[in-house]
Protein backbone atom coordinates (compact mmCIF):
# COMPACT_ATOMS: atom_id res chain seq x y z
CA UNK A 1 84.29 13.70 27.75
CA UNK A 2 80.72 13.87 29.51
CA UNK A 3 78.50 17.09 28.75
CA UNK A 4 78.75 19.99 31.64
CA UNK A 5 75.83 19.70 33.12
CA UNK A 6 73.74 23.32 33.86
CA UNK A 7 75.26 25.54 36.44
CA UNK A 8 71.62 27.70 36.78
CA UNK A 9 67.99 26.45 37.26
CA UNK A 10 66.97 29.41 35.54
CA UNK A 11 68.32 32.37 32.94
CA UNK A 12 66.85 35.57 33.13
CA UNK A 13 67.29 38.23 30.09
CA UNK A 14 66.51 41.60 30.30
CA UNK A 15 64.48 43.80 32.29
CA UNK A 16 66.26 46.22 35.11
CA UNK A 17 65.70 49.70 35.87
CA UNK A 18 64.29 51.81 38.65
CA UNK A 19 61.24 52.91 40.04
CA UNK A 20 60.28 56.20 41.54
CA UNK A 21 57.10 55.57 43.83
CA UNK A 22 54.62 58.36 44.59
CA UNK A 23 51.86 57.56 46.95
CA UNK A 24 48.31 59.46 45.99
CA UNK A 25 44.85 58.87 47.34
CA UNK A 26 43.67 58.24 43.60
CA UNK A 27 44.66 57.53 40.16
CA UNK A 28 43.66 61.00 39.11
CA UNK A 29 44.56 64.41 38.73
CA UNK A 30 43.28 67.05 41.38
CA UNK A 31 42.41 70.05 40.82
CA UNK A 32 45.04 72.83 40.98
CA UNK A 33 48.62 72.75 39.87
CA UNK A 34 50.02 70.98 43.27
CA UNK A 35 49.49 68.65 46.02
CA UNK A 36 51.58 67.23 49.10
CA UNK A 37 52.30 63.57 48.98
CA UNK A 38 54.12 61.61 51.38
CA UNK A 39 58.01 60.86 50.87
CA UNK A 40 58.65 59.36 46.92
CA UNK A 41 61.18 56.50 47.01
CA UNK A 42 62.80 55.23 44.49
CA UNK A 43 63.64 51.23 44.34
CA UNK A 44 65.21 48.54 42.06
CA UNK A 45 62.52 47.69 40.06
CA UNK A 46 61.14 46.38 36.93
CA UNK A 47 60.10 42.65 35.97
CA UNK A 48 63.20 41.03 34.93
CA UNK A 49 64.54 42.38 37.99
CA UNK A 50 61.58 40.87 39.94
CA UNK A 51 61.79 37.71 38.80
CA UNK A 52 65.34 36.86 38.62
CA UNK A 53 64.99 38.29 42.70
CA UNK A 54 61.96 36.62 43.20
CA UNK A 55 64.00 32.96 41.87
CA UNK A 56 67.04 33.83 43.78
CA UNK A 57 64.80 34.13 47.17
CA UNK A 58 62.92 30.63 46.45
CA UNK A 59 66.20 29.14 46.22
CA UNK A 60 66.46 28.38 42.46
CA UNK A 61 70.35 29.05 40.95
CA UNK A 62 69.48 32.39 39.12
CA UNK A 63 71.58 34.56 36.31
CA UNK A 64 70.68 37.47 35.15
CA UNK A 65 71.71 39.22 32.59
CA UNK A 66 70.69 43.15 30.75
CA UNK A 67 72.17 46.19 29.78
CA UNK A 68 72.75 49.22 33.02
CA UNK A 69 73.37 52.23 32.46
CA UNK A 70 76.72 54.30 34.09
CA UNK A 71 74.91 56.55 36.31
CA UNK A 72 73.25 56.76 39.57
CA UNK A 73 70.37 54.20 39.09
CA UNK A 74 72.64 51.68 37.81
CA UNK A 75 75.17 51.86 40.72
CA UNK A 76 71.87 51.61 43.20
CA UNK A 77 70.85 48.02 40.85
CA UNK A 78 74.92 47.09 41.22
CA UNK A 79 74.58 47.48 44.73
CA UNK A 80 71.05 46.09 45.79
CA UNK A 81 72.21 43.05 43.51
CA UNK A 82 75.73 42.66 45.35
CA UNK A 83 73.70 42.92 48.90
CA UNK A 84 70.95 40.03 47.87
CA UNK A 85 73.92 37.81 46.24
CA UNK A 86 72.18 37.84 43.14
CA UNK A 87 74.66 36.62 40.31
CA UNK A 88 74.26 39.56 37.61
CA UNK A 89 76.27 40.13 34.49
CA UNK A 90 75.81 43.23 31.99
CA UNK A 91 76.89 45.38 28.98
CA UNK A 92 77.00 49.55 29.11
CA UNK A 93 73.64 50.66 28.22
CA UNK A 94 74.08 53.75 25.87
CA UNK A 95 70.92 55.49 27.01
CA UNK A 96 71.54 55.09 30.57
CA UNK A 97 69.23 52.90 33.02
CA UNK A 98 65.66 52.40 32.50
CA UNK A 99 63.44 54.48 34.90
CA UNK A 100 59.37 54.39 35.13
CA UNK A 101 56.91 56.57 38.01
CA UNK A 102 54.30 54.53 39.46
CA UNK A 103 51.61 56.36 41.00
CA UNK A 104 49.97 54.44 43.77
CA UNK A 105 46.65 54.92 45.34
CA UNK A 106 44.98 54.13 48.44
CA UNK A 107 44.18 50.74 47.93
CA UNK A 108 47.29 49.93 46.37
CA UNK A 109 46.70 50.30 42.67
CA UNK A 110 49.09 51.58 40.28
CA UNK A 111 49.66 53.37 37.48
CA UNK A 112 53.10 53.29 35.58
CA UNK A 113 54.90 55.90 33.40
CA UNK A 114 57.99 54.24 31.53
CA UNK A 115 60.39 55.90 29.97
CA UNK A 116 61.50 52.77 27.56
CA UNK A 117 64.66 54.39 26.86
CA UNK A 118 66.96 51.83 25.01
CA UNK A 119 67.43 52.99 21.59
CA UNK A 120 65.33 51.16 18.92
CA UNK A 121 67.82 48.03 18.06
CA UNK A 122 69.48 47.83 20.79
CA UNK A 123 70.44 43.65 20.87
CA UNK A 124 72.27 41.82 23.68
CA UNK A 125 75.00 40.37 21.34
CA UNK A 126 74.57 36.80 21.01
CA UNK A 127 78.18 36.17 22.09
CA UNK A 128 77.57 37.68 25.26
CA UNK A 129 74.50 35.71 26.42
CA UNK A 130 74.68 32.51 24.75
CA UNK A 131 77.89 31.08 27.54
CA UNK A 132 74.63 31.73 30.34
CA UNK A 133 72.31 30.22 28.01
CA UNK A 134 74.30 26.68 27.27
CA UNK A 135 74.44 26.28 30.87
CA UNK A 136 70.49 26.96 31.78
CA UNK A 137 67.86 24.54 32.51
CA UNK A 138 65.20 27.54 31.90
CA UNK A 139 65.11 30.82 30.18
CA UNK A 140 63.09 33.75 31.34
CA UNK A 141 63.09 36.23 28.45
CA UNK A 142 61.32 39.68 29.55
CA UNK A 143 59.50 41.81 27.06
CA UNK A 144 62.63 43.92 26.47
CA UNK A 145 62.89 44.12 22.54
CA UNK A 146 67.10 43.72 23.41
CA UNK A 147 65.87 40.02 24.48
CA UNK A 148 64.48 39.12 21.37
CA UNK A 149 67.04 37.19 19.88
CA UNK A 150 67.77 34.64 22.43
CA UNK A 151 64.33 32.98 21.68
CA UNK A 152 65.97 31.09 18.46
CA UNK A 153 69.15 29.88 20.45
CA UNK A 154 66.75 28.88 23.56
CA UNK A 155 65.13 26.95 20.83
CA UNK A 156 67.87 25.42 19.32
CA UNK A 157 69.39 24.27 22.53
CA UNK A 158 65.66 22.70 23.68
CA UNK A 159 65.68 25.20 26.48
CA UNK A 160 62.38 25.79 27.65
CA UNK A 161 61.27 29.52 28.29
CA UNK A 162 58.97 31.32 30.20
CA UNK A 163 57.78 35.11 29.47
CA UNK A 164 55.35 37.96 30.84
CA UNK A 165 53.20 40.21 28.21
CA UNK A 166 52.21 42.34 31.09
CA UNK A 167 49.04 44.05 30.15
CA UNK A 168 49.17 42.99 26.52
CA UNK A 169 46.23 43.73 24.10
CA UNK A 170 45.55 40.90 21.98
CA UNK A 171 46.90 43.11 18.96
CA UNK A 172 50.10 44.55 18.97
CA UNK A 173 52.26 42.69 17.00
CA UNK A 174 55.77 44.06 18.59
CA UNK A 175 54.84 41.51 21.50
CA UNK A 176 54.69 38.69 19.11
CA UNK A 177 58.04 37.24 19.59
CA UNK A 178 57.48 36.93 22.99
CA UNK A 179 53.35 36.05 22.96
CA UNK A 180 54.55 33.44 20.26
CA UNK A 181 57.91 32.23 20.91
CA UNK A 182 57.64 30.79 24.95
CA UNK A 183 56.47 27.56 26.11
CA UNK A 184 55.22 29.32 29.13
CA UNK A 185 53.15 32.64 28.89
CA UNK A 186 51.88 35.13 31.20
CA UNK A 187 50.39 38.01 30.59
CA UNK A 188 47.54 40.28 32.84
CA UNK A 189 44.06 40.74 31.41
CA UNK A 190 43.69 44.35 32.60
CA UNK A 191 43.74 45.36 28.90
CA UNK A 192 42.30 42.77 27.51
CA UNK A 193 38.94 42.08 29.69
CA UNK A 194 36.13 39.86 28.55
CA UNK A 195 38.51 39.15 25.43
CA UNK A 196 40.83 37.31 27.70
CA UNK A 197 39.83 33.44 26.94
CA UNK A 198 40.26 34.70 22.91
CA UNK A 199 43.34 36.06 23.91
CA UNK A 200 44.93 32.95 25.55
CA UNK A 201 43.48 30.51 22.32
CA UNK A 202 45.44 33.06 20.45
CA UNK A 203 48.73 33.00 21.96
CA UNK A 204 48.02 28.92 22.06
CA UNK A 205 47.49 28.18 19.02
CA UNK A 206 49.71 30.65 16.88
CA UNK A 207 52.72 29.71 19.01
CA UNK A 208 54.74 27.66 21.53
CA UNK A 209 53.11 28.15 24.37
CA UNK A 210 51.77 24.69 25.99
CA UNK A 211 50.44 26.82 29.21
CA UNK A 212 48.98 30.38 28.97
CA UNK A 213 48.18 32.14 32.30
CA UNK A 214 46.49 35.27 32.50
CA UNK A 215 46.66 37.62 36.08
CA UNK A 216 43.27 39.55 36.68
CA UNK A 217 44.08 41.16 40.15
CA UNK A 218 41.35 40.47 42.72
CA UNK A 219 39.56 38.43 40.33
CA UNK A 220 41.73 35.74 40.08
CA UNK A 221 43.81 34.17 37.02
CA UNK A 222 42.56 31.83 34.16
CA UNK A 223 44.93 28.97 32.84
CA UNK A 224 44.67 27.44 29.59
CA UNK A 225 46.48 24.56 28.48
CA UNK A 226 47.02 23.91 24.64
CA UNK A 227 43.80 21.88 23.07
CA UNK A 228 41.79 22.84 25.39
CA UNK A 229 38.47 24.87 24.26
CA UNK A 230 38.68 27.69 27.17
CA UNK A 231 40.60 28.79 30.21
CA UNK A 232 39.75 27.74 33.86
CA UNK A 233 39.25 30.26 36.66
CA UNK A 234 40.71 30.53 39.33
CA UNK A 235 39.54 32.71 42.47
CA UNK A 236 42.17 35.07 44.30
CA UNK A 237 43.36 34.02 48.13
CA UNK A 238 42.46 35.95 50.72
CA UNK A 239 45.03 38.54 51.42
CA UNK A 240 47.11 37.77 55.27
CA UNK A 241 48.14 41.64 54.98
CA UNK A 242 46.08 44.61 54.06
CA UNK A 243 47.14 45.22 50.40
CA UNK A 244 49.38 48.34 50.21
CA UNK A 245 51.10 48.18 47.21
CA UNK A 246 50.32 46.02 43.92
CA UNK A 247 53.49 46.70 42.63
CA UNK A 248 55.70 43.19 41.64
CA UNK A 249 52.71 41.09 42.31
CA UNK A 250 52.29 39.58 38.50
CA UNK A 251 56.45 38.94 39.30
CA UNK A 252 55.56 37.41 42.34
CA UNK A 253 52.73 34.95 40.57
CA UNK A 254 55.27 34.28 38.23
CA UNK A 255 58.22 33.29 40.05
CA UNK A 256 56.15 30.93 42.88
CA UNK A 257 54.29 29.65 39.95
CA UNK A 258 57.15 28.12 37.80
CA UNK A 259 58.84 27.17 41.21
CA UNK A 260 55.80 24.68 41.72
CA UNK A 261 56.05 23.57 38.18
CA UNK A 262 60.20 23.15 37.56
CA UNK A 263 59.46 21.17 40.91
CA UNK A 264 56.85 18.76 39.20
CA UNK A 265 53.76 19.74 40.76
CA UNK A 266 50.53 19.55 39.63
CA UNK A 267 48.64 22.34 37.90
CA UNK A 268 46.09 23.14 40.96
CA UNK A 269 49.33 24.09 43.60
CA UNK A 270 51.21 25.86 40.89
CA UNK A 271 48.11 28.32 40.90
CA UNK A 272 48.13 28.20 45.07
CA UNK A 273 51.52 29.11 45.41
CA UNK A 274 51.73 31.77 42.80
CA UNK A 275 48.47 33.22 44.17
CA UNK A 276 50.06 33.43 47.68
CA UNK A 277 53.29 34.97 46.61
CA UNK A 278 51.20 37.88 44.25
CA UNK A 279 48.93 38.61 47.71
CA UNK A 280 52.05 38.76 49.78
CA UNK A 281 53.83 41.07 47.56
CA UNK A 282 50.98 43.39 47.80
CA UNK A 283 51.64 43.42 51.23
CA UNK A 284 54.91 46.06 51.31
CA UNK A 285 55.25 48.92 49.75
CA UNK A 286 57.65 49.35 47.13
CA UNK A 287 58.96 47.40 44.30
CA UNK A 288 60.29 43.89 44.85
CA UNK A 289 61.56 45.13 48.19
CA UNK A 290 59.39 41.81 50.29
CA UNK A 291 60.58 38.89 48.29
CA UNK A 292 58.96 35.31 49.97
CA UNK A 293 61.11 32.81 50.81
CA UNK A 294 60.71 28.97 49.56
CA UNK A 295 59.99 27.79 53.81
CA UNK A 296 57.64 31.06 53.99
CA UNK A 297 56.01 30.57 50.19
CA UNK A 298 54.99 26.69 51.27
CA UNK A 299 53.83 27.73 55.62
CA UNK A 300 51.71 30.57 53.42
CA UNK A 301 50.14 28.22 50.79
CA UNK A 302 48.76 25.60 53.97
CA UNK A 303 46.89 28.40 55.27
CA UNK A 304 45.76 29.97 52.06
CA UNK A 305 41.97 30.32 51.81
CA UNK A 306 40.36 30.95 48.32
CA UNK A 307 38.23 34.31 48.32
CA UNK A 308 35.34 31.63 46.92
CA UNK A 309 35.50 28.01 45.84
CA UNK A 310 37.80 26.99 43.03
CA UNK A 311 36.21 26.23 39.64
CA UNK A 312 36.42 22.36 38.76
């Protein structure tokens, strides 16, 4: 009897919840106990949920699986998730759905408020994603300590895996698993900042990872590949929208990225189209709500421009 061959391009585990978005004019607090803002909105959200989206809309068979609460924000991800014809599978979560408030300025910076609520130990029994797992060519496992424990069976099964350590420091050893245990790693440099090349050799040679990719916003990204001394740079693309919203865009990067590489190309074009798919995400407000399209993704990427010349 011949092996069944994989039924998804790509597994994603863990990582759903809601966002509430409240527009300022800057990250800070004014003075006096009030202020008018215009109308909050709350979306489908967080970065399991962006990238298993952002997959699903470049044409790559997705699964996703998590935990969802039985309440109001879990019936909005049920339904937003039945409309896009995203194939989604879950378990009661005991806590109820995740939630975070992003404050978002002028320019379209943010600032995020999560309220991590899973209880400490939570686990997505290994009986309930392994089926998904044994038929995946990829495994996305998000920084949701319920995740942790497919990272052995990915392993064992020579599934590769991809992750995001968000704004990671360098330090904290509860990202570990993750900063260790991926072939693929991305993580944004806002909290790391001149430390980032340090960072990247870190995660390189303590773990898995044979590419390390670091987001830095405006400034570009830096790639390292394993044995190499120090990461490249390279530039941001010019936006084709104002930016309005920077909310998804390290999803974005992500998902446009690893579409480039599952589809063999080379290192340079990976960078293009995950570039062009961060700058077009900033271009909509919300969270995940403008997801690019494979056709779209590849017309965008022939008339990206770099904001200055590539490094060699």
């Amino acid at each position: 009897m011949t092996a069944q061959p994989p039924l998804y391009d790509v597994l994603v585990v863990g990582g759903t919840g809601v966002d509430t978005i409240v527009r300022v004019d800057a990250l800070a607090i004014p003075d006096g106990d009030s202020v008018g803002v215009p109308p909050i909105v709350d979306y489908v959200a967080h970065t399991g949920n962006g990238v298993a989206l952002g997959f699903h809309a470049l044409g790559l068979a997705t699964k996703f699986v998590d935990f969802l609460g039985d309440d109001p924000q879990g019936r909005m991800i049920l339904d937003r998730y039945a409309a896009a014809g995203l194939d989604f599978s879950h378990l009661p979560a005991p806590a109820g759905t995740p939630r975070s408030v992003n404050l978002v300025d002028r320019d379209g910076r943010r600032f995020s408020f999560y309220d991590g609520r899973h209880p400490e130990g939570l686990r997505l029994p290994r009986d309930f994603y392994l089926p998904f797992l044994t038929r995946a060519r990829h495994v996305h496992v998000s920084r949701s300590p319920h995740a942790q424990d497919v990272f052995e069976d990915a392993a064992r099964l020579g599934r590769t895996v991809s992750t995001d350590l968000h704004a990671w420091d360098g330090e904290d050893s509860s990202a570990h698993p993750w900063a260790f245990g991926a072939d693929l790693v991305f993580l944004s440099a806002a909290a790391v900042g001149e430390r980032v090349g340090e960072v990247m050799r870190k995660i390189a040679a303590a773990g898995r990872a044979s590419l390390v990719v670091a987001t830095d916003g405006a400034a570009g990204c830096h790639v390292l590949r394993r044995g190499e001394e120090r990461p490249r740079h390279f530039p941001a693309v010019v936006p084709e929208r104002p930016v309005v919203d920077s909310n998804g865009a390290g999803d974005a990067f992500l998902t446009a990225f690893l579409h480039a590489w599952f589809g063999g190309a080379d290192l340079e074009t990976c960078v293009l189209a995950g570039s062009v798919s961060g700058a077009y995400a900033c271009g909509g407000p919300g969270t995940h709500e403008e997801l690019i399209s494979a056709a779209a993704l590849a017309a965008a990427v022939g008339r990206a421009r770099y904001a200055r010349p590539a490094a060699p």
